[in-house]
Protein backbone atom coordinates (compact mmCIF):
# COMPACT_ATOMS: atom_id res chain seq x y z
CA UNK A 1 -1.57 2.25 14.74
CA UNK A 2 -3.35 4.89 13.32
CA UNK A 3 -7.10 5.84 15.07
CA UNK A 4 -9.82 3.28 13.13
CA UNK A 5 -10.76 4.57 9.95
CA UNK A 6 -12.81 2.62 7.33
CA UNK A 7 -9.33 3.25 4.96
CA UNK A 8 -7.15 1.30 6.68
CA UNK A 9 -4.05 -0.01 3.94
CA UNK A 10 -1.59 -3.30 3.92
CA UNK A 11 1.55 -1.16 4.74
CA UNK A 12 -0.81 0.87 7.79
CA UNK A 13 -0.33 -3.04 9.05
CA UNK A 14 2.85 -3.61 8.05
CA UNK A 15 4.31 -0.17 9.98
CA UNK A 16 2.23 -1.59 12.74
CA UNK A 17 3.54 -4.96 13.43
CA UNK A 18 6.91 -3.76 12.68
CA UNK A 19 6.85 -0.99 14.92
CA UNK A 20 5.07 -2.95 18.26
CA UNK A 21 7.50 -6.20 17.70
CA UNK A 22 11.10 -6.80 17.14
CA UNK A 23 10.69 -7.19 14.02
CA UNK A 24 11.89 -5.65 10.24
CA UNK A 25 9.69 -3.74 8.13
CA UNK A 26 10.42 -6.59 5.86
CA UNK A 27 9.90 -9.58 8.56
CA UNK A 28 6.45 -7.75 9.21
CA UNK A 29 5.40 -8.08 5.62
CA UNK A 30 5.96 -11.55 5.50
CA UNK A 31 3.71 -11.94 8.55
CA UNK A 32 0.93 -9.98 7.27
CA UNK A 33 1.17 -11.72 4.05
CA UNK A 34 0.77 -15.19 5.31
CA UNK A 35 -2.05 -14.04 7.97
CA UNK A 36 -3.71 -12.59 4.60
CA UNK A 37 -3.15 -15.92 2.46
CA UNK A 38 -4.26 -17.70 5.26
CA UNK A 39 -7.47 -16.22 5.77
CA UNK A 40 -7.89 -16.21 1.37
CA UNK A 41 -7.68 -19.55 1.96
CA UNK A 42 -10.09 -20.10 4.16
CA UNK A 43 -12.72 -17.72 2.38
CA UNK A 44 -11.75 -19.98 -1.00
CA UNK A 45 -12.64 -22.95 0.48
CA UNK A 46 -15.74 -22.80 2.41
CA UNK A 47 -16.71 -18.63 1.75
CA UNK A 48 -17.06 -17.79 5.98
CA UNK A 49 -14.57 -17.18 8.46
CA UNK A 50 -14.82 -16.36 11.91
CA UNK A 51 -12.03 -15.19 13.63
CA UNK A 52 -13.11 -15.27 17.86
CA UNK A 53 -12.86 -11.64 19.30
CA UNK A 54 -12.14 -10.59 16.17
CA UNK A 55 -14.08 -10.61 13.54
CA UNK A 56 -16.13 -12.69 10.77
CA UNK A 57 -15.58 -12.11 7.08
CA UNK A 58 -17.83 -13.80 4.44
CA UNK A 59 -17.56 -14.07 0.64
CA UNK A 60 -20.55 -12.39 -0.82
CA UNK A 61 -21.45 -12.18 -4.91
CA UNK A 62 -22.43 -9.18 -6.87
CA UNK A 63 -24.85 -9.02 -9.64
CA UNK A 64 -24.00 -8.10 -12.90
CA UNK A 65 -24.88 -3.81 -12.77
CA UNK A 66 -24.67 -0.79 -15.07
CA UNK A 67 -22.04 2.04 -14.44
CA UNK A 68 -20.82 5.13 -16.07
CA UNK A 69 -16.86 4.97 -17.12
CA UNK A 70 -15.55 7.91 -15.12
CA UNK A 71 -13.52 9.18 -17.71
CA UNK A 72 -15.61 9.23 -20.79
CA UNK A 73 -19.25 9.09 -19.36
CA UNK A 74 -20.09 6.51 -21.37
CA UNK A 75 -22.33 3.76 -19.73
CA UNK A 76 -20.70 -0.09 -18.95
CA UNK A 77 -21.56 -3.16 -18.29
CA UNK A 78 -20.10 -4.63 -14.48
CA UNK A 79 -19.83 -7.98 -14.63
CA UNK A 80 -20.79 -10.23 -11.49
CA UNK A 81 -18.49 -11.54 -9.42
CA UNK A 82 -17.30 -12.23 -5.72
């Protein structure tokens, strides 16, 4: 895999797994997919997960904010969400 950048995509993983196992590009999606539903899940149900020697991900809720539409300027609303 690639060095550890903070842009790191789905098919960076995909190319990954593929490439270190036996299996298709294809296969490898599948895998990632579930692994991703799986941990979805998870977040879904109880908003924490904590994978040992891994990592923890949490669910975490924006405000509602003001922005500026990049393409005509114009200031928007940004509604809250998670």
């Amino acid at each position: 895999m690639a060095k550890a950048t903070s842009g790191v995509g789905k098919n960076d993983l995909i190319n990954n797994v593929a490439g270190t196992t036996e299996l298709t590009k294809e296969n490898a999606k599948k895998v990632i997919n579930a692994v991703l539903e799986g941990v979805f899940s998870v977040l879904k149900q109880s908003g924490k997960l904590r994978l040992v020697n891994f990592g923890t991900f949490s669910v975490k809720q924006t405000k509602e904010r003001q922005g500026i539409n990049p393409k005509t300027q114009e200031p928007i609303t940004i509604p809250a969400s998670y």
